[in-house]
PDB file of N, CA and C in Angstrom:
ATOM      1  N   UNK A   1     -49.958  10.725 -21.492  1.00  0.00           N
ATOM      2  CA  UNK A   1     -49.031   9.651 -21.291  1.00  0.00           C
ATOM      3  C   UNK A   1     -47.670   9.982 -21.890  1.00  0.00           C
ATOM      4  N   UNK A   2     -47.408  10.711 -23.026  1.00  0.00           N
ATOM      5  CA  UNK A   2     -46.270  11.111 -23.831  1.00  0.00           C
ATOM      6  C   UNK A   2     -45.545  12.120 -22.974  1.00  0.00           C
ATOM      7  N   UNK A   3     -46.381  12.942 -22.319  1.00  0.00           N
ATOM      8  CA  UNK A   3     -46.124  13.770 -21.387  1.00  0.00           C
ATOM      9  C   UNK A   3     -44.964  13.293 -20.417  1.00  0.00           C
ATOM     10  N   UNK A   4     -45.941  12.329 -19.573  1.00  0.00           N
ATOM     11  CA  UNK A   4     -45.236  11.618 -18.434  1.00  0.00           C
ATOM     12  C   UNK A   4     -44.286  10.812 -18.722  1.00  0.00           C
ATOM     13  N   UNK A   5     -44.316  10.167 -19.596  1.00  0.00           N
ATOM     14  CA  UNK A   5     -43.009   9.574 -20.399  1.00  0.00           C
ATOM     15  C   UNK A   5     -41.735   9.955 -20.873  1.00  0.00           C
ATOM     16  N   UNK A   6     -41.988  11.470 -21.613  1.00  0.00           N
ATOM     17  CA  UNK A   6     -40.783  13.016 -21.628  1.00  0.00           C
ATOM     18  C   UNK A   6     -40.427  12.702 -20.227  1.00  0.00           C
ATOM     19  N   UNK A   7     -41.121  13.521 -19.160  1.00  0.00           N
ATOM     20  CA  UNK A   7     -40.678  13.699 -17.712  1.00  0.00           C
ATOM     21  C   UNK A   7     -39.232  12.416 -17.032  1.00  0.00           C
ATOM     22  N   UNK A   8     -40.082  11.061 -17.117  1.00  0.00           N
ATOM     23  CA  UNK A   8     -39.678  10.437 -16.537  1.00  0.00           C
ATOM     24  C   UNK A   8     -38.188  10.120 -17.620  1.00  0.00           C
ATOM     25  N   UNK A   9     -38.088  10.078 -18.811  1.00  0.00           N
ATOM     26  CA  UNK A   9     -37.082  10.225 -19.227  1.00  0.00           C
ATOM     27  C   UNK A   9     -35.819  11.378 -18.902  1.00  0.00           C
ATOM     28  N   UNK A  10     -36.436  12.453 -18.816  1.00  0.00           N
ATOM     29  CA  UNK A  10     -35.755  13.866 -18.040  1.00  0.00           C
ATOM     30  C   UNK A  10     -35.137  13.356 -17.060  1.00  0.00           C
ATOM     31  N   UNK A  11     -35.956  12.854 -15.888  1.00  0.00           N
ATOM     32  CA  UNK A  11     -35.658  12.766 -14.543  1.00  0.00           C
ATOM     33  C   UNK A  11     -35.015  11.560 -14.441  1.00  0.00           C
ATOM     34  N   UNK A  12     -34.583  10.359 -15.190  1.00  0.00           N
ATOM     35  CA  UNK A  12     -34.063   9.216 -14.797  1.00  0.00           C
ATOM     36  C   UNK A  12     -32.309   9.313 -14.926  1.00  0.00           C
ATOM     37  N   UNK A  13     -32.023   9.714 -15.927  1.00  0.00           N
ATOM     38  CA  UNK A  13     -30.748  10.314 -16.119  1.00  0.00           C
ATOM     39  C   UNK A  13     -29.725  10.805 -14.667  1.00  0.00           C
ATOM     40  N   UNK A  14     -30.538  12.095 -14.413  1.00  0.00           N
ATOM     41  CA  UNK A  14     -30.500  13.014 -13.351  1.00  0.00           C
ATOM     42  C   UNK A  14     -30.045  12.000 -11.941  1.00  0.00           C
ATOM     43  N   UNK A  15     -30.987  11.041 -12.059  1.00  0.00           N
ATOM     44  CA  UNK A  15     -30.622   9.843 -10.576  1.00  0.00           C
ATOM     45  C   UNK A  15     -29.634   9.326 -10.548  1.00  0.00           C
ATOM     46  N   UNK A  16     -29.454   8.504 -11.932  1.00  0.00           N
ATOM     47  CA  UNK A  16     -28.428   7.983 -12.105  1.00  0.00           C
ATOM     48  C   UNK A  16     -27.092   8.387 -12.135  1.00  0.00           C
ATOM     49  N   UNK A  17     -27.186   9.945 -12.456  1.00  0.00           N
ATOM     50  CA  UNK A  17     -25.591  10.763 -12.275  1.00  0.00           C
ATOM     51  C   UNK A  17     -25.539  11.244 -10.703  1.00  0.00           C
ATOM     52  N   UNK A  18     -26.822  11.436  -9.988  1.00  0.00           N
ATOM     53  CA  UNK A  18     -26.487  11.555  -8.582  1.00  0.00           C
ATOM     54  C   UNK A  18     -25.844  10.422  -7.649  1.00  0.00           C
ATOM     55  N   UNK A  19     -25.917   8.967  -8.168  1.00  0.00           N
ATOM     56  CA  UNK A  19     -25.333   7.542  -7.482  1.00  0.00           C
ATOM     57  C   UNK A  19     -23.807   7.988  -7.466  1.00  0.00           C
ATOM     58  N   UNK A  20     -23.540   8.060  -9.173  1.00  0.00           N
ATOM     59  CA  UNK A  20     -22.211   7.801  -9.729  1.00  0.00           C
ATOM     60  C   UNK A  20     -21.735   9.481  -8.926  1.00  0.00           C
ATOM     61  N   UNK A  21     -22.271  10.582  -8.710  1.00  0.00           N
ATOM     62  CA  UNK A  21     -21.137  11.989  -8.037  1.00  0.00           C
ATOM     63  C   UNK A  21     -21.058  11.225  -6.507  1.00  0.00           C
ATOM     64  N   UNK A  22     -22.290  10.286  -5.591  1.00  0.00           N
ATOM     65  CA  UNK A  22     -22.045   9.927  -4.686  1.00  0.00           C
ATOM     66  C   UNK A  22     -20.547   9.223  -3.916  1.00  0.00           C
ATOM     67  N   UNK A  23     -20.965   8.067  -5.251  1.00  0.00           N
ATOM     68  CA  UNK A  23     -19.811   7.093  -5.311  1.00  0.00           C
ATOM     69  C   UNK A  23     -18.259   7.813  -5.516  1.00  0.00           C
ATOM     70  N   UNK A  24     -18.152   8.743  -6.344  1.00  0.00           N
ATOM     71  CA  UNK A  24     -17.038   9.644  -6.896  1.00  0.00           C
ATOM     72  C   UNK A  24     -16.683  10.380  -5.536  1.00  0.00           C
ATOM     73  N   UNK A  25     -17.528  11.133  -4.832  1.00  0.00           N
ATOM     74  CA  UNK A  25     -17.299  11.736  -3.652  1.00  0.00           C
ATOM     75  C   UNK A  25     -16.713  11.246  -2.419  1.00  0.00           C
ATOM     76  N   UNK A  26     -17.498  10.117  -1.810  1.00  0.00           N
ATOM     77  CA  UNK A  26     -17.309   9.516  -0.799  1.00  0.00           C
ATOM     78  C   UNK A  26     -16.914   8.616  -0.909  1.00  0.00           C
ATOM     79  N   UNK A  27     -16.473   8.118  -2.090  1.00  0.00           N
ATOM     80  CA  UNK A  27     -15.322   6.537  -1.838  1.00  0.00           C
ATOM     81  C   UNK A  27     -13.973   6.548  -2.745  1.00  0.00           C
ATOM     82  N   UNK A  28     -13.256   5.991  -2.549  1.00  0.00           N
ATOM     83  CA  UNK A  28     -11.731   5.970  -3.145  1.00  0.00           C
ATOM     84  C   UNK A  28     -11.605   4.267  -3.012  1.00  0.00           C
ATOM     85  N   UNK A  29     -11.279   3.692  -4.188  1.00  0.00           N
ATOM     86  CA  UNK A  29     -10.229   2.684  -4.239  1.00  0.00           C
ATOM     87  C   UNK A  29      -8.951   2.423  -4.864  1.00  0.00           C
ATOM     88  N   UNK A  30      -8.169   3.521  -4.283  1.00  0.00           N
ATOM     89  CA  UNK A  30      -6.626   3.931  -4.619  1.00  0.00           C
ATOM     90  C   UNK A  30      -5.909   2.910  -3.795  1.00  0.00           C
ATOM     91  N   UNK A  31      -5.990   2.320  -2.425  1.00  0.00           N
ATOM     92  CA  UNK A  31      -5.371   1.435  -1.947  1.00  0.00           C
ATOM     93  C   UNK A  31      -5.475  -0.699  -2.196  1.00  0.00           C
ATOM     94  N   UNK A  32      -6.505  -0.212  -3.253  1.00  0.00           N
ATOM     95  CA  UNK A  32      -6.687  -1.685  -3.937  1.00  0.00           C
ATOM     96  C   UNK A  32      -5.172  -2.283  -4.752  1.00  0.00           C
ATOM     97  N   UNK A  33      -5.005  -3.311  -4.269  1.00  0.00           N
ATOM     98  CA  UNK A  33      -3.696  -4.047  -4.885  1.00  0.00           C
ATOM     99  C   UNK A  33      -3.165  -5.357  -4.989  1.00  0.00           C
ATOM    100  N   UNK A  34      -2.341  -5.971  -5.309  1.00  0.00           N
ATOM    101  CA  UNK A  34      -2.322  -7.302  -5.244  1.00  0.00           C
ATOM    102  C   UNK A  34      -1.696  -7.434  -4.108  1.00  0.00           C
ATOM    103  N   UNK A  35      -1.619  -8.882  -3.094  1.00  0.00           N
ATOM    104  CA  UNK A  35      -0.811  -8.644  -2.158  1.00  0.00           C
ATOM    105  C   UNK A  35      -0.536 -10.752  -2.099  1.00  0.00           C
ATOM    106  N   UNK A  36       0.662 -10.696  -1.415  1.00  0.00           N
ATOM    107  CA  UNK A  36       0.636 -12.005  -1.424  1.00  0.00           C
ATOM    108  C   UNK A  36       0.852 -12.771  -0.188  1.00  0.00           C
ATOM    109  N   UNK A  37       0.193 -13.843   0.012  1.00  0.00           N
ATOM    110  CA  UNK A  37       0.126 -14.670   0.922  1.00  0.00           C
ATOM    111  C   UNK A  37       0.781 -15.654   0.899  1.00  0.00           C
ATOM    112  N   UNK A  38       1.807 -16.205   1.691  1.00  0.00           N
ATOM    113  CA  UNK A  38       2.747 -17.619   1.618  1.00  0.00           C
ATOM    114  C   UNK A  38       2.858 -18.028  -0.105  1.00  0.00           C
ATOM    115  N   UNK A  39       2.357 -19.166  -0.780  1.00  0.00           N
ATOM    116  CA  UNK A  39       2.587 -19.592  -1.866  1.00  0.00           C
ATOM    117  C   UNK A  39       1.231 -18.797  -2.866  1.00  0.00           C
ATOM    118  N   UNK A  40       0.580 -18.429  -2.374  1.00  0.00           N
ATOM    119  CA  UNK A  40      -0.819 -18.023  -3.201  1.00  0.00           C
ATOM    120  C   UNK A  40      -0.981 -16.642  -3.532  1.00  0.00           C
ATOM    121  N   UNK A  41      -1.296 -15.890  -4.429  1.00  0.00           N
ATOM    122  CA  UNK A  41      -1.333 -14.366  -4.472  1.00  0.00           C
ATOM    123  C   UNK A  41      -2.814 -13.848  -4.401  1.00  0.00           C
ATOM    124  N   UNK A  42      -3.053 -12.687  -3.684  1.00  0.00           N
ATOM    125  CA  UNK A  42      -4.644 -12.631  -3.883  1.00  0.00           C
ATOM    126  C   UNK A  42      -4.430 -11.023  -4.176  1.00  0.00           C
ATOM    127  N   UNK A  43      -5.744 -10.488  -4.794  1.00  0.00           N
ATOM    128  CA  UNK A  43      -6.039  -9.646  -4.849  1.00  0.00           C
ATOM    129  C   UNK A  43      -7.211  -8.780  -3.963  1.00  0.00           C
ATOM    130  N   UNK A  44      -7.016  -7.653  -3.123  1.00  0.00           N
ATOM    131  CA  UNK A  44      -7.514  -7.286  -1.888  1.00  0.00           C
ATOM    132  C   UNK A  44      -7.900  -5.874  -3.165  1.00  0.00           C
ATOM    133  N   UNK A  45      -9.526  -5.705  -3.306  1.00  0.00           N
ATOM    134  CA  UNK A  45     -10.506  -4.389  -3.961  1.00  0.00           C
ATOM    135  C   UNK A  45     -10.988  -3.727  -2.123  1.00  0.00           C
ATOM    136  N   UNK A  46     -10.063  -2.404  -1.922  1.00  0.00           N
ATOM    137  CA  UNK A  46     -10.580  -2.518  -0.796  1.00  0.00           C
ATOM    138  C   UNK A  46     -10.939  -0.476  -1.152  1.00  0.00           C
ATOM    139  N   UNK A  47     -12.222  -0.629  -0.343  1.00  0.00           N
ATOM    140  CA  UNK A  47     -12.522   0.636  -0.764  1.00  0.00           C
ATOM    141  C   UNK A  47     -13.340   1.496   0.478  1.00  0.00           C
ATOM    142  N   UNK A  48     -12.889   2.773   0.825  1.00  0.00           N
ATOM    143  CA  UNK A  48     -12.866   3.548   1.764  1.00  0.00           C
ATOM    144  C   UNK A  48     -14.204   4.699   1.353  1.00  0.00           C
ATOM    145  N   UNK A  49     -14.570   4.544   2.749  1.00  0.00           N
ATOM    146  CA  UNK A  49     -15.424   5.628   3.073  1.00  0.00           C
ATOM    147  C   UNK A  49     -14.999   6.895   3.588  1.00  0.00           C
ATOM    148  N   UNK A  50     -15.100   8.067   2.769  1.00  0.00           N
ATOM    149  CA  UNK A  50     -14.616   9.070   3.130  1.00  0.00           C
ATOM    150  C   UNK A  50     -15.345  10.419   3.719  1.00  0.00           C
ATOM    151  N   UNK A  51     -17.048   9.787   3.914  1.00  0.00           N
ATOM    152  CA  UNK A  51     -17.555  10.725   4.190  1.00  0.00           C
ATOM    153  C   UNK A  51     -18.202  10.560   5.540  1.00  0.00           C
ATOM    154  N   UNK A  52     -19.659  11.144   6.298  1.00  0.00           N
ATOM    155  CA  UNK A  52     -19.476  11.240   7.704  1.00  0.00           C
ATOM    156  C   UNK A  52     -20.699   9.913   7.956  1.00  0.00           C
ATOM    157  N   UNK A  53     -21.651   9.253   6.556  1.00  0.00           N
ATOM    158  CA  UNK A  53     -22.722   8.598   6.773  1.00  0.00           C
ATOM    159  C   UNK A  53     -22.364   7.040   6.502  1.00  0.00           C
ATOM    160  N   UNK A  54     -23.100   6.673   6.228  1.00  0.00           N
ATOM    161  CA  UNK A  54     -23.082   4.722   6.383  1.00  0.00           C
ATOM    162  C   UNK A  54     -23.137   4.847   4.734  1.00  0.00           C
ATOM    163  N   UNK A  55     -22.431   3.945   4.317  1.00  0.00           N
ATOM    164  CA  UNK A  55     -22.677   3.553   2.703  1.00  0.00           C
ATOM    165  C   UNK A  55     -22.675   2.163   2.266  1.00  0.00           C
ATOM    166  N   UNK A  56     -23.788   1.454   1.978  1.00  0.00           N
ATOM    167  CA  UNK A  56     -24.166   0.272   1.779  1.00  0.00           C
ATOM    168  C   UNK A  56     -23.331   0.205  -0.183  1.00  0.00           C
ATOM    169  N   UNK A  57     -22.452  -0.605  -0.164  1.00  0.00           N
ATOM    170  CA  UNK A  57     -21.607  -0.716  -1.728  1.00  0.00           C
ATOM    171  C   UNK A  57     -21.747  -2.500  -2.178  1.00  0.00           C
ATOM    172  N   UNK A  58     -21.746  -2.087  -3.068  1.00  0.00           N
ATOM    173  CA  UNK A  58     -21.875  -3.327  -3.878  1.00  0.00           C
ATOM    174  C   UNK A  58     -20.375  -3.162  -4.860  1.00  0.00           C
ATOM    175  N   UNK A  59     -19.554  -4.654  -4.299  1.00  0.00           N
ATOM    176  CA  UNK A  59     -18.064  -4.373  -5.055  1.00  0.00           C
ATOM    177  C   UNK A  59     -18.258  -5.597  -5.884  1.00  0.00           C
ATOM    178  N   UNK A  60     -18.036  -5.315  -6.998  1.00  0.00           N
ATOM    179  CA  UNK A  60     -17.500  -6.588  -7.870  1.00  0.00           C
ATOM    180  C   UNK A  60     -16.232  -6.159  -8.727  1.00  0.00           C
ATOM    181  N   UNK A  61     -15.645  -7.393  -8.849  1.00  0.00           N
ATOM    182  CA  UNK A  61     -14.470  -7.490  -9.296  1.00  0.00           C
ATOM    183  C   UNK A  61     -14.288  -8.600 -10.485  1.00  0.00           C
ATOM    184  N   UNK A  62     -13.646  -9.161 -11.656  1.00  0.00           N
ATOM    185  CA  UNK A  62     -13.170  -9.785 -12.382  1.00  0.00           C
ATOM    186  C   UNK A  62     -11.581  -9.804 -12.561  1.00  0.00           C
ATOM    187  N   UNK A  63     -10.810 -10.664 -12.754  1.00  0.00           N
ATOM    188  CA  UNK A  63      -9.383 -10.706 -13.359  1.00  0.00           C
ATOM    189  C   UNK A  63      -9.009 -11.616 -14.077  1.00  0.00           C
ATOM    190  N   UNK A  64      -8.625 -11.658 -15.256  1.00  0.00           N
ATOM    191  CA  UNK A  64      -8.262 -12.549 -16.189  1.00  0.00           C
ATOM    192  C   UNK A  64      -6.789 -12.171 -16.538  1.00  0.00           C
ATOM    193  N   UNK A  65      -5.842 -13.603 -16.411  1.00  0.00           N
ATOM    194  CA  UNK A  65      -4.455 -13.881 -16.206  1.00  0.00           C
ATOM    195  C   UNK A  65      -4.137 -15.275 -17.268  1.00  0.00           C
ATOM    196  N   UNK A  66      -3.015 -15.888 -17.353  1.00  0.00           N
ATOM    197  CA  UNK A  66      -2.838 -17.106 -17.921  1.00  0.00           C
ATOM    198  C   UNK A  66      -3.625 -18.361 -16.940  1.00  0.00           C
ATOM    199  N   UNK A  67      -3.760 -18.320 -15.896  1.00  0.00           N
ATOM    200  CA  UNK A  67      -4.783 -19.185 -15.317  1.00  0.00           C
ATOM    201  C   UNK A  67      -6.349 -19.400 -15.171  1.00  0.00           C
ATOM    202  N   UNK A  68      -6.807 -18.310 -16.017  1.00  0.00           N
ATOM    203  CA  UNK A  68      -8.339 -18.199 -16.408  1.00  0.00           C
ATOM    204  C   UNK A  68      -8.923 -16.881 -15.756  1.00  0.00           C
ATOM    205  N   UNK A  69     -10.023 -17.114 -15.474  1.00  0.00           N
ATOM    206  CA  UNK A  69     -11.466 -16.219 -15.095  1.00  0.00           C
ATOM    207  C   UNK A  69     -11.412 -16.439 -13.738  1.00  0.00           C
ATOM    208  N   UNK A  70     -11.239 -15.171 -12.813  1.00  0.00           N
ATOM    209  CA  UNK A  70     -11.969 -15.228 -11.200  1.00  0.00           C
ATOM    210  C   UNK A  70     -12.654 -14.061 -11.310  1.00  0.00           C
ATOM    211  N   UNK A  71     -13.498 -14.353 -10.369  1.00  0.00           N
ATOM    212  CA  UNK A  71     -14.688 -13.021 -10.333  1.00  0.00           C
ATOM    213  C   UNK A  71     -15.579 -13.261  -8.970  1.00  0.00           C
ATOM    214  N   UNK A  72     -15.636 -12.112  -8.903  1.00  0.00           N
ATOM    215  CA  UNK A  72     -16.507 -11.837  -7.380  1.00  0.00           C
ATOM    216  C   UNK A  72     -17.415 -10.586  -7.285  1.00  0.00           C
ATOM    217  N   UNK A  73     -18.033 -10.899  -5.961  1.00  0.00           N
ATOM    218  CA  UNK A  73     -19.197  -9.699  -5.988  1.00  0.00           C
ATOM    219  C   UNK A  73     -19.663 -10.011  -4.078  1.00  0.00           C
ATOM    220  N   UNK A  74     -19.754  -9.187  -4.035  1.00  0.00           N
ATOM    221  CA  UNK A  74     -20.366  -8.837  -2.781  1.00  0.00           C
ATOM    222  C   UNK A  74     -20.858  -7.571  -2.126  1.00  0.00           C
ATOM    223  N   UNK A  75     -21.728  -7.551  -1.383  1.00  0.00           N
ATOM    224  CA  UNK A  75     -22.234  -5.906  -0.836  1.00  0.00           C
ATOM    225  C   UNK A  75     -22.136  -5.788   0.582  1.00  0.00           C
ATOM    226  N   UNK A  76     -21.258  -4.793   1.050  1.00  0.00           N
ATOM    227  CA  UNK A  76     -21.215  -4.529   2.343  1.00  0.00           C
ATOM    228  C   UNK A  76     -21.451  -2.873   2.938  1.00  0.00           C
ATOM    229  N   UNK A  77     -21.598  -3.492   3.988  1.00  0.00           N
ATOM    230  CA  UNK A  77     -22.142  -1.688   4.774  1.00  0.00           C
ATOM    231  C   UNK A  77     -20.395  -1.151   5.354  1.00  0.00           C
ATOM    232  N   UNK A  78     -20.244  -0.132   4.538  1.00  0.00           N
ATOM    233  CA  UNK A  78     -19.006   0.779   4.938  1.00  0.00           C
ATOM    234  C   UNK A  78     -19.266   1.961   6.327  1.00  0.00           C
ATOM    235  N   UNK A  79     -18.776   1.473   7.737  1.00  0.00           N
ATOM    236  CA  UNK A  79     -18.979   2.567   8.403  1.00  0.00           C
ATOM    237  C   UNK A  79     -18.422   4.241   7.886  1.00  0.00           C
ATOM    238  N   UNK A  80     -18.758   5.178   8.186  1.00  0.00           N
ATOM    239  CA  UNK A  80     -17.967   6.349   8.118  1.00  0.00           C
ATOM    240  C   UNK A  80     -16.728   6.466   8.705  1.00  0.00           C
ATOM    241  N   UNK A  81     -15.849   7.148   7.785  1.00  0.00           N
ATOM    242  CA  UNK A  81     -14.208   7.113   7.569  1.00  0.00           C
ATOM    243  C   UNK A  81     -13.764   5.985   7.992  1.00  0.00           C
ATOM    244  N   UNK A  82     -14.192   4.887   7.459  1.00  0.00           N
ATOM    245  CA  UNK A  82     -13.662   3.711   7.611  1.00  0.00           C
ATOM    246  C   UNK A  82     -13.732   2.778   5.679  1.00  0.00           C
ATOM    247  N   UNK A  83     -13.228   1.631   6.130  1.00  0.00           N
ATOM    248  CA  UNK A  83     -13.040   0.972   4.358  1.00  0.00           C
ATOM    249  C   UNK A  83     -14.041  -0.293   4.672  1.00  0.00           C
ATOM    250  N   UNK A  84     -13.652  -1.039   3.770  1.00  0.00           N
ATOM    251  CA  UNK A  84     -14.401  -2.211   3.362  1.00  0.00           C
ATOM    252  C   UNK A  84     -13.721  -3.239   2.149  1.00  0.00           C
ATOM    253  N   UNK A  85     -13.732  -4.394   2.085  1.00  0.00           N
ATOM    254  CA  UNK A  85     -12.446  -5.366   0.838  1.00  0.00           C
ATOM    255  C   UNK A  85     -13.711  -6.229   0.506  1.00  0.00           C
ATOM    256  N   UNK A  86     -12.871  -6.584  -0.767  1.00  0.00           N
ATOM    257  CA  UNK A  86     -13.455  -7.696  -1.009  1.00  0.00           C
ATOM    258  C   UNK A  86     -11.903  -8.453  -1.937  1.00  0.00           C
ATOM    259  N   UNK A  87     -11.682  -9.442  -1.107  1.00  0.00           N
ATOM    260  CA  UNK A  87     -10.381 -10.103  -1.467  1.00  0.00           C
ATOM    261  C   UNK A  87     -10.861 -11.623  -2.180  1.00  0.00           C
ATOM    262  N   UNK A  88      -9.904 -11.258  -3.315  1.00  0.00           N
ATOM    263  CA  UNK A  88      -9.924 -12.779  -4.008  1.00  0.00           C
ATOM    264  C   UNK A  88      -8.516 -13.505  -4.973  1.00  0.00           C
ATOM    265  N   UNK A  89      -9.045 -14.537  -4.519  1.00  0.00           N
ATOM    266  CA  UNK A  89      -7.233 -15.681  -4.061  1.00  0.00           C
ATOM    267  C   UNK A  89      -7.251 -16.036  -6.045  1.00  0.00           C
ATOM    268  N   UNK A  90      -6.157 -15.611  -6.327  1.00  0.00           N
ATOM    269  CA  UNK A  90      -5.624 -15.971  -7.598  1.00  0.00           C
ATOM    270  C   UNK A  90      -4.661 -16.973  -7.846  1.00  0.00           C
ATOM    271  N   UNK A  91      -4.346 -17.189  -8.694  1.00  0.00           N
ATOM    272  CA  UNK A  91      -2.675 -18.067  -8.996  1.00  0.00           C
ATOM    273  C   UNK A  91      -1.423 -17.767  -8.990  1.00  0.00           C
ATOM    274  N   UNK A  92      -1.486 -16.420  -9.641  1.00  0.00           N
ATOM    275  CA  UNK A  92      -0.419 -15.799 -10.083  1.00  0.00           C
ATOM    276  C   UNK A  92      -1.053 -13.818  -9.868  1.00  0.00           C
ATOM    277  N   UNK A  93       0.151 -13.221  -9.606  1.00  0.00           N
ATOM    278  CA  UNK A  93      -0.649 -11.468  -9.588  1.00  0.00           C
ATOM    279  C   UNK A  93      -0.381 -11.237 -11.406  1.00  0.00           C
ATOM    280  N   UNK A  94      -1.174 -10.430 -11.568  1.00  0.00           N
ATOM    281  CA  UNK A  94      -0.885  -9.837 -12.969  1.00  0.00           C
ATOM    282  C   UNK A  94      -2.261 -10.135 -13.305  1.00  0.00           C
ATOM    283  N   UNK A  95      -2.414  -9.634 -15.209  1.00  0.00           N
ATOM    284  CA  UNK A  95      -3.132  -9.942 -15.729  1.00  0.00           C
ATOM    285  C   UNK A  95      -3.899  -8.446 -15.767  1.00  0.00           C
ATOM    286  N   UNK A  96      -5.632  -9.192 -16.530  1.00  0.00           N
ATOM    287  CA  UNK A  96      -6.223  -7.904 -16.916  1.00  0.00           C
ATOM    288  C   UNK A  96      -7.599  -7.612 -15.538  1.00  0.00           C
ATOM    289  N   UNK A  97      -7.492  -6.592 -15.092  1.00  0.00           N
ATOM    290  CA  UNK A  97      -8.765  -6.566 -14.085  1.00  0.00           C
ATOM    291  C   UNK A  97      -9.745  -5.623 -14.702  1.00  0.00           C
ATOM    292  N   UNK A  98     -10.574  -5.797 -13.950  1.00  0.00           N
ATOM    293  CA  UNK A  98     -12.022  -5.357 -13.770  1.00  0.00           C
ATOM    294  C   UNK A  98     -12.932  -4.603 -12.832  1.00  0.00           C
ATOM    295  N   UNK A  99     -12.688  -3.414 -12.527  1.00  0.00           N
ATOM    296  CA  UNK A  99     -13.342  -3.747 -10.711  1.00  0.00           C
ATOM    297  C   UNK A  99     -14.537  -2.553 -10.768  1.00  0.00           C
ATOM    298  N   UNK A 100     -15.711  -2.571 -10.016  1.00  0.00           N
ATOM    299  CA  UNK A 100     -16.592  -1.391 -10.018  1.00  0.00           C
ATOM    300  C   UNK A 100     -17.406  -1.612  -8.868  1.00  0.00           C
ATOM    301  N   UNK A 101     -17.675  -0.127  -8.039  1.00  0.00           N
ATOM    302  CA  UNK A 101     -18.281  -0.051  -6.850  1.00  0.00           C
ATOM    303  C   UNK A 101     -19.319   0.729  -6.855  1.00  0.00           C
ATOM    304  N   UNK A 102     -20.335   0.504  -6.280  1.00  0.00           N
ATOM    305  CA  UNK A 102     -21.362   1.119  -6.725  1.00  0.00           C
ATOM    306  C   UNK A 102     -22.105   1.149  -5.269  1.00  0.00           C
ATOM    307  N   UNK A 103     -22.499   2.658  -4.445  1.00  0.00           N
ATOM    308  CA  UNK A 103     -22.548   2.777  -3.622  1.00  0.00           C
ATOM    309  C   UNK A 103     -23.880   4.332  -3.496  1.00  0.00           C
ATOM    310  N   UNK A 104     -24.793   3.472  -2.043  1.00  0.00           N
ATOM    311  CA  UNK A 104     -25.675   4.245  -1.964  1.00  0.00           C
ATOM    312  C   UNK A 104     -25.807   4.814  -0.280  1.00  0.00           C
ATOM    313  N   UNK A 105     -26.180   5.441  -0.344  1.00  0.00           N
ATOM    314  CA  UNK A 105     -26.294   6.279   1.382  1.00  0.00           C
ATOM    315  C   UNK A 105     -27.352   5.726   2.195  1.00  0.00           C
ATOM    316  N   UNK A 106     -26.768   5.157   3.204  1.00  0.00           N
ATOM    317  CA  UNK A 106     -28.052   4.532   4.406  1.00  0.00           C
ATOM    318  C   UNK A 106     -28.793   5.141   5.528  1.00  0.00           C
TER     319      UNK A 106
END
């Protein structure tokens, strides 16, 4: 049992850095930014698929400003060389963000 327990400790690591080179490889969210709409400002986390397969991502986001706490989360299927957003309506642009994508191959 100590055995299999070493192992699976070995090998869990190993998975977990293969998600995160995935995610590092095939996605970019360099074009994420604030953008504004008539009187309201939102923030658009929009993040691109850069490789040739389907990537099912899970985006969440937080931002904290003088108007409080917004936060979001959602998971969508990114076609190949194509993007995917997840936009959320603030008060004001600025403040401190948060954002992380976490993405697996379909």
């Amino acid at each position: 049992m100590k055995y299999l327990l070493a192992v699976l400790l070995l090998l869990l690591p190993g998975i977990a850095c293969a998600e995160e080179t995935l995610s590092e490889k095939c996605t970019s969210d360099a074009a994420s930014s604030y953008r504004g709409d008539g009187d309201r400002q939102l923030f658009v986390y929009d993040v691109e698929n850069t490789c040739e397969f389907r990537l099912r991502c899970e985006l969440n986001i937080t931002i904290v400003n003088a108007f409080g706490l917004n936060h979001d989360h959602k998971i969508i299927t990114i076609e190949p060389r194509s993007h995917g957003s997840l936009m959320l309506w603030i008060k004001a642009a600025g403040g401190m963000s948060t954002r992380r994508h976490t993405c697996t191959q379909m």
